[in-house]
C-alpha atoms as a PDB file:
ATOM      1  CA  UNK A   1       0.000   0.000   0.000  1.00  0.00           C
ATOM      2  CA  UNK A   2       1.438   3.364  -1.307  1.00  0.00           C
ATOM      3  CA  UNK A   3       0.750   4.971   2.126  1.00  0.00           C
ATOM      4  CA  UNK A   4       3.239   2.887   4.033  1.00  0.00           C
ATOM      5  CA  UNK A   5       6.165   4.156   1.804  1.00  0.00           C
ATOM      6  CA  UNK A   6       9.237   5.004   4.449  1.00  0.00           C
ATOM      7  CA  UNK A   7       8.870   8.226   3.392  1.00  0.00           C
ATOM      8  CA  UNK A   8       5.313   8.771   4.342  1.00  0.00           C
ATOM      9  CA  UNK A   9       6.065   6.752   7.687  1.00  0.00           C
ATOM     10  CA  UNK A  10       9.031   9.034   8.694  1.00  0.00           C
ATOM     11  CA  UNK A  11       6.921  12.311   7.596  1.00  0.00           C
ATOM     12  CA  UNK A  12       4.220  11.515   9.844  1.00  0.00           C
ATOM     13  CA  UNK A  13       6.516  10.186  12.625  1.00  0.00           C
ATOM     14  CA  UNK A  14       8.643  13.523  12.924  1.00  0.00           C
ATOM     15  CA  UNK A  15       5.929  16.000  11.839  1.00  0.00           C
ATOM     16  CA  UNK A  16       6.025  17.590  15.358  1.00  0.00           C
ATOM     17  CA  UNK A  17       9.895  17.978  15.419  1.00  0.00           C
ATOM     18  CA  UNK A  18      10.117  18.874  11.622  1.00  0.00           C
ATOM     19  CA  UNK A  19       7.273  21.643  12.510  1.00  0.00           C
ATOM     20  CA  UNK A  20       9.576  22.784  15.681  1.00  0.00           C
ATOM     21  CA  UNK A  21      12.582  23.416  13.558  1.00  0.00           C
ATOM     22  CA  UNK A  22      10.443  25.491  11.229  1.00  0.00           C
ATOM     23  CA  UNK A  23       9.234  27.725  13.792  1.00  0.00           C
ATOM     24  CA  UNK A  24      12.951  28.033  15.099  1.00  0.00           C
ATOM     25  CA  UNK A  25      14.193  28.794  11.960  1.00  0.00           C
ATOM     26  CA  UNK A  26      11.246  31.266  11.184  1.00  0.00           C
ATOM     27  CA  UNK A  27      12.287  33.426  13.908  1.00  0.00           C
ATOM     28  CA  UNK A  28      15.469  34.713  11.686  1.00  0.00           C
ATOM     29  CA  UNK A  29      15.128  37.836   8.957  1.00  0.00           C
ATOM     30  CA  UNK A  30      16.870  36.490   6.307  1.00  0.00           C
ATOM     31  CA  UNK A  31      16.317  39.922   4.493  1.00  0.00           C
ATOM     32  CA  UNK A  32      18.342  41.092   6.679  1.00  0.00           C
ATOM     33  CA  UNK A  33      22.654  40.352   6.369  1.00  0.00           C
ATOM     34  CA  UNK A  34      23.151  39.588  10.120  1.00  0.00           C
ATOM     35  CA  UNK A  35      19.862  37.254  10.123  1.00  0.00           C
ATOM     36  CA  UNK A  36      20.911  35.702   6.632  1.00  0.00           C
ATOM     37  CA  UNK A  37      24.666  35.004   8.331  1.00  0.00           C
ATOM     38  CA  UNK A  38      23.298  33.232  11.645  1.00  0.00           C
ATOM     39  CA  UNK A  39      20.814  31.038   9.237  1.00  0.00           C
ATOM     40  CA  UNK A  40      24.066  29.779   7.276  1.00  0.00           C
ATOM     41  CA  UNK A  41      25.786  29.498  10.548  1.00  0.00           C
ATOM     42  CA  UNK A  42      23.153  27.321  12.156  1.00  0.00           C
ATOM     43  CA  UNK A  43      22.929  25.127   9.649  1.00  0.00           C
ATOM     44  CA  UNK A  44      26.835  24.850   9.395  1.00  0.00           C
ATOM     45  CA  UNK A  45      26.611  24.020  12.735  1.00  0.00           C
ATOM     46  CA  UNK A  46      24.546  20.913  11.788  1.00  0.00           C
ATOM     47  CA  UNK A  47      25.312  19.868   8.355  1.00  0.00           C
ATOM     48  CA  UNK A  48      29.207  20.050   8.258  1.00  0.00           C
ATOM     49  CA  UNK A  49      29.900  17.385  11.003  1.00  0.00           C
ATOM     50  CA  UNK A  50      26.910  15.662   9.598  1.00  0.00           C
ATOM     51  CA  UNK A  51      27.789  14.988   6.060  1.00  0.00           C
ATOM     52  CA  UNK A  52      31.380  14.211   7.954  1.00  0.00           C
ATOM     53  CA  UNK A  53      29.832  11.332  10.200  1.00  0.00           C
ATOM     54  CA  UNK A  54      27.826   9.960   7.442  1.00  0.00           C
ATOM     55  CA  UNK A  55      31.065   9.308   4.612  1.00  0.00           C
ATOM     56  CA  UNK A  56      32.310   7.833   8.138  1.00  0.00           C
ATOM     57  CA  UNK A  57      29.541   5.895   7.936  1.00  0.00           C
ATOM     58  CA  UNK A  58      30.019   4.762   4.383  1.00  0.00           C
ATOM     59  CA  UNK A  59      27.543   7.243   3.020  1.00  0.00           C
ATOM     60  CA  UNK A  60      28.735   6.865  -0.541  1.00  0.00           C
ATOM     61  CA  UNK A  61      28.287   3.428  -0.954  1.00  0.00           C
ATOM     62  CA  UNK A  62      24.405   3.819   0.156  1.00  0.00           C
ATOM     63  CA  UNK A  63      24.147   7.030  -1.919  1.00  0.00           C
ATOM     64  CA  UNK A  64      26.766   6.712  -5.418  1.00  0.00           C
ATOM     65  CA  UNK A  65      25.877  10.123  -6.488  1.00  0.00           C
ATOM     66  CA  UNK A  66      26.406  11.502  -2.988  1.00  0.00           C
ATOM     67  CA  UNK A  67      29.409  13.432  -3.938  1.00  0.00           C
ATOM     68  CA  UNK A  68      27.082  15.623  -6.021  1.00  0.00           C
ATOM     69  CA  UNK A  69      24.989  16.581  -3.037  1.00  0.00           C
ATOM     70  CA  UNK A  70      27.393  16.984  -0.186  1.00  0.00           C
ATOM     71  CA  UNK A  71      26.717  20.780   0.601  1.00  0.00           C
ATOM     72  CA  UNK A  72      29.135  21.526   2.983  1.00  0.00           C
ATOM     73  CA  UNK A  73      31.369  22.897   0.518  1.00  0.00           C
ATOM     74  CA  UNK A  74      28.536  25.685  -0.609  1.00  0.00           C
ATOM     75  CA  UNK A  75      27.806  26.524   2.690  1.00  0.00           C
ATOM     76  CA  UNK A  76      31.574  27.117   3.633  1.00  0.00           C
ATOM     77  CA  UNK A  77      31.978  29.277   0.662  1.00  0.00           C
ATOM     78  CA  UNK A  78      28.933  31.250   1.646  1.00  0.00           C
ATOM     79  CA  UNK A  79      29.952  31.663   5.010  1.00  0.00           C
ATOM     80  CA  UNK A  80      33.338  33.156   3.373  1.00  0.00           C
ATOM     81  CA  UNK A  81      31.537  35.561   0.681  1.00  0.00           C
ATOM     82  CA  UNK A  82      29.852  36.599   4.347  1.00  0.00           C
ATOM     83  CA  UNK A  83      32.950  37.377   6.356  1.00  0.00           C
ATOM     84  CA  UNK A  84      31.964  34.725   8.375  1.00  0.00           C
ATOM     85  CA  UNK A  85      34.891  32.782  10.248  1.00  0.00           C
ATOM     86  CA  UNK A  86      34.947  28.933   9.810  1.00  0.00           C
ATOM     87  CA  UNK A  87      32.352  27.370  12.173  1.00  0.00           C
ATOM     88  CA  UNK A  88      34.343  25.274  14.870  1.00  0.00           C
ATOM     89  CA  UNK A  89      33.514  21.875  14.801  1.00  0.00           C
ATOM     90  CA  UNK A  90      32.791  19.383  16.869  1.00  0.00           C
ATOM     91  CA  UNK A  91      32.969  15.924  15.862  1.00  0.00           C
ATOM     92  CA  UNK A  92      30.547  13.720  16.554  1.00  0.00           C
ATOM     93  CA  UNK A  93      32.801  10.589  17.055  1.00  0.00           C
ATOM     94  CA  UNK A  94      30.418   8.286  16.225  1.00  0.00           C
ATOM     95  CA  UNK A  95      29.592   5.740  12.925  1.00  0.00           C
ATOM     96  CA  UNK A  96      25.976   5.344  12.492  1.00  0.00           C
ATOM     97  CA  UNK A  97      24.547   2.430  11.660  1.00  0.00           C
ATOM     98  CA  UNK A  98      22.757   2.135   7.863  1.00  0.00           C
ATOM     99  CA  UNK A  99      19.574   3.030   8.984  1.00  0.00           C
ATOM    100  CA  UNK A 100      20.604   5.952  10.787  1.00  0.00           C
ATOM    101  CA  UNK A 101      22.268   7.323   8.218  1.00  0.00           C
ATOM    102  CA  UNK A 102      19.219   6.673   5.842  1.00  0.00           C
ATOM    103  CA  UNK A 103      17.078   8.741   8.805  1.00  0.00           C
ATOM    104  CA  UNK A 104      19.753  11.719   8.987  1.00  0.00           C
ATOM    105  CA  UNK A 105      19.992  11.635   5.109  1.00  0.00           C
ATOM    106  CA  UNK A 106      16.027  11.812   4.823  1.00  0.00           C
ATOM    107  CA  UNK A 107      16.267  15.177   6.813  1.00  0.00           C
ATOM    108  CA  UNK A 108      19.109  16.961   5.357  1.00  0.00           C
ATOM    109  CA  UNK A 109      18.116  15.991   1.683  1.00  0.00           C
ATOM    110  CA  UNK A 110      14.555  17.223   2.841  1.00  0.00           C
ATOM    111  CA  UNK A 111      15.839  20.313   4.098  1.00  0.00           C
ATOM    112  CA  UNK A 112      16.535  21.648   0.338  1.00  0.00           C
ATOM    113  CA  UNK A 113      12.848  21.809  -0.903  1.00  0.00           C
ATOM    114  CA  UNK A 114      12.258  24.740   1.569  1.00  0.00           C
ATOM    115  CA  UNK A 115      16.162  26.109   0.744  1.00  0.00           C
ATOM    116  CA  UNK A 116      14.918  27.213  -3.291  1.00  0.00           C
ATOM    117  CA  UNK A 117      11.972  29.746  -1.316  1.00  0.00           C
ATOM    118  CA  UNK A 118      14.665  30.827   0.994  1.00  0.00           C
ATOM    119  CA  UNK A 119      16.978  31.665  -1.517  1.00  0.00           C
ATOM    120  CA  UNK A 120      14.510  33.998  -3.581  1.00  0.00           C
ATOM    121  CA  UNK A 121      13.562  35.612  -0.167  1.00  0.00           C
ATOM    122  CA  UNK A 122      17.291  36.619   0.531  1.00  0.00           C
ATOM    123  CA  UNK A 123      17.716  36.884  -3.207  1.00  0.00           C
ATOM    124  CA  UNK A 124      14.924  39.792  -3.422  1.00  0.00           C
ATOM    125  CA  UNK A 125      16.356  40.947   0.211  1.00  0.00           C
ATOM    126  CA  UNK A 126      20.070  41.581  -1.310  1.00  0.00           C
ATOM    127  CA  UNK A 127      20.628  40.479  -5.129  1.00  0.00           C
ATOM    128  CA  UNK A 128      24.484  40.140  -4.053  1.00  0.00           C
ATOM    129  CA  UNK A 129      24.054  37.768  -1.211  1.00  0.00           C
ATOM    130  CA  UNK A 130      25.558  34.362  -2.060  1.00  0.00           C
ATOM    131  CA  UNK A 131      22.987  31.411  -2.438  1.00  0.00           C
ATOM    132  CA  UNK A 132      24.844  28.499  -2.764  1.00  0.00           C
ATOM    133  CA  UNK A 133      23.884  26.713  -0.175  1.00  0.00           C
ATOM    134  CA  UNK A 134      20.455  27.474  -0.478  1.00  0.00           C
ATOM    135  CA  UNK A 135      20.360  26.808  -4.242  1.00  0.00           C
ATOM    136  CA  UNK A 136      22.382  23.436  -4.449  1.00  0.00           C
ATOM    137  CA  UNK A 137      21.387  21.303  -6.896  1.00  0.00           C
ATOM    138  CA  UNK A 138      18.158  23.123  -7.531  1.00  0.00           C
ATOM    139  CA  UNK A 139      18.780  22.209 -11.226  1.00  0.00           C
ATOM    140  CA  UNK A 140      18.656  18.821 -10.702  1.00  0.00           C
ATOM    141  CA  UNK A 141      16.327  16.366  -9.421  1.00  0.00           C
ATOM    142  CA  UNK A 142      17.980  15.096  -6.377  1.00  0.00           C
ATOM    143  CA  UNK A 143      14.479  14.660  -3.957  1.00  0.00           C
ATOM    144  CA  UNK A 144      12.657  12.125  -5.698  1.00  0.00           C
ATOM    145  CA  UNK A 145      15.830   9.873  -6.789  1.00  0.00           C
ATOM    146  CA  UNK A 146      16.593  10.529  -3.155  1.00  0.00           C
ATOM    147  CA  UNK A 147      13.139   8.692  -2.184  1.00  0.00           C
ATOM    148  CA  UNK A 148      13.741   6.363  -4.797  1.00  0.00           C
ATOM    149  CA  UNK A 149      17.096   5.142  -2.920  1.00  0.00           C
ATOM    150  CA  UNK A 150      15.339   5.269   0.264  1.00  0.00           C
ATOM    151  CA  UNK A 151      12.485   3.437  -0.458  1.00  0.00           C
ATOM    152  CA  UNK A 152      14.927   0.848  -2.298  1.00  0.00           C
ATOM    153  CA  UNK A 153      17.569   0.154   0.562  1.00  0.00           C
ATOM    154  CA  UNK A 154      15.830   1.838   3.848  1.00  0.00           C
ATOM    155  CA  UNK A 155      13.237   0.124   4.315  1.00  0.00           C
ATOM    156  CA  UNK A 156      15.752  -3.283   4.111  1.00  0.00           C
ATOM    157  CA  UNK A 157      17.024  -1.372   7.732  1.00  0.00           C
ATOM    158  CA  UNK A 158      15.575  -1.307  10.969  1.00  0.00           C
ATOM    159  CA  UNK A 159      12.673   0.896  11.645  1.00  0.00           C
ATOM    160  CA  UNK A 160      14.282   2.699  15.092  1.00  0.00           C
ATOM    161  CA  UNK A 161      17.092   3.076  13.545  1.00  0.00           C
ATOM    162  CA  UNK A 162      15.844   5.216  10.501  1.00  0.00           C
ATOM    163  CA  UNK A 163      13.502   6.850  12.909  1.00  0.00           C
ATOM    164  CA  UNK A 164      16.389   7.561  15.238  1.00  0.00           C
ATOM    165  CA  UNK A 165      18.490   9.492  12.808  1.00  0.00           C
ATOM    166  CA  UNK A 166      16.059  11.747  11.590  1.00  0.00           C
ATOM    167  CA  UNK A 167      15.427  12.338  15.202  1.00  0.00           C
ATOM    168  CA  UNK A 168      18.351  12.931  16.639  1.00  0.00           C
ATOM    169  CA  UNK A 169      19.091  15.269  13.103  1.00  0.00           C
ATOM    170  CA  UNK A 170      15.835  17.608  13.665  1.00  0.00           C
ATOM    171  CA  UNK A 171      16.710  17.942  17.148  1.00  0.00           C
ATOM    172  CA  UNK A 172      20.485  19.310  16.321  1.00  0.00           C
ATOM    173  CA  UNK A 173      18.929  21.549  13.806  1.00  0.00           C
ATOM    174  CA  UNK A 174      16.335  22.818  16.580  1.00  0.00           C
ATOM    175  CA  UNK A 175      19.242  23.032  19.370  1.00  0.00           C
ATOM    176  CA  UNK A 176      21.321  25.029  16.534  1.00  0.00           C
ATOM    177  CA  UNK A 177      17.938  27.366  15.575  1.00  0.00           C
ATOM    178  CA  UNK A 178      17.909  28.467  19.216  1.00  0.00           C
ATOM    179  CA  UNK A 179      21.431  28.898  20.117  1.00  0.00           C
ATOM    180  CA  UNK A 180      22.600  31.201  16.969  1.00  0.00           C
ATOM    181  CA  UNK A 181      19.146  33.340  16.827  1.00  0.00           C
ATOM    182  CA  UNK A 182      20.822  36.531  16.210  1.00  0.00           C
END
């Protein structure tokens, strides 16, 4: 039954954490530099040592065209067009299992449907800010041959598991929303 798609089972089962980092995120003015900066920051905060943990995890064999959307590199470069410093880093330290990483991956790939609205908000905002971040892969269809991977080989893995790491990846987006508000 099409309803029962891993997809439509992890939507439903972090709706209350995905609508949590929304709000958190809401709260900055991305017309505005100094809001625009934090938002990259935030997510830098997030993403970097994620994509990290995940090629620990052996991302790349799970995902073959995952070199094509690692952002990390387009968010650094924004953060540098922005004056920013590098974000420190912490390491997480740990490699996930396959089904976390499917979870985590399920989040952060998710997370660039709303990125193209952003980007014509700060785009309208200040034509010169950079969008690369916010604009990866916009050109290409990486969503739906996402799903198509994670309906393929996810659902082979453990339901906690998947459930776990887009858990545990909404909550360090929400715990980086709060702390860099500017």
């Amino acid at each position: 039954d099409r309803m029962d798609t891993l997809r439509n089972r992890l939507r439903a089962a972090t709706a209350p954490q995905h609508e949590r980092v929304d709000a958190a995120f809401s709260a900055y003015r991305l017309d505005q530099p100094e809001g625009y900066r934090a938002f990259l920051q935030a997510h830098a905060q997030v993403l970097i040592p994620l994509e990290l943990t995940l090629e620990q995890a052996g991302i790349e064999t799970m995902l073959d065209d995952w070199s094509q959307r690692s952002r990390r590199r387009a968010l650094l470069e924004d953060l540098q067009a922005l004056g920013c410093a590098e974000p420190s880093l912490t390491r997480t330290g740990m490699a996930p299992s396959p089904g976390w990483s499917w979870g985590a991956t399920y989040v952060i790939e998710g997370s660039r449907l709303g990125g193209r609205g952003l980007a014509r908000r700060v785009a309208e905002a200040n034509p010169s800010a950079p969008l690369r971040y916010l604009s990866h892969g916009s050109a290409t269809p990486l969503w739906p041959s996402f799903l198509q991977k994670l309906e393929q080989q996810g659902s082979a893995c453990d339901w906690f598991e998947v459930l776990s790491g887009a858990n545990a990846t909404f909550d360090r987006f929400l715990g980086a929303a709060r702390s860099n508000r500017p």
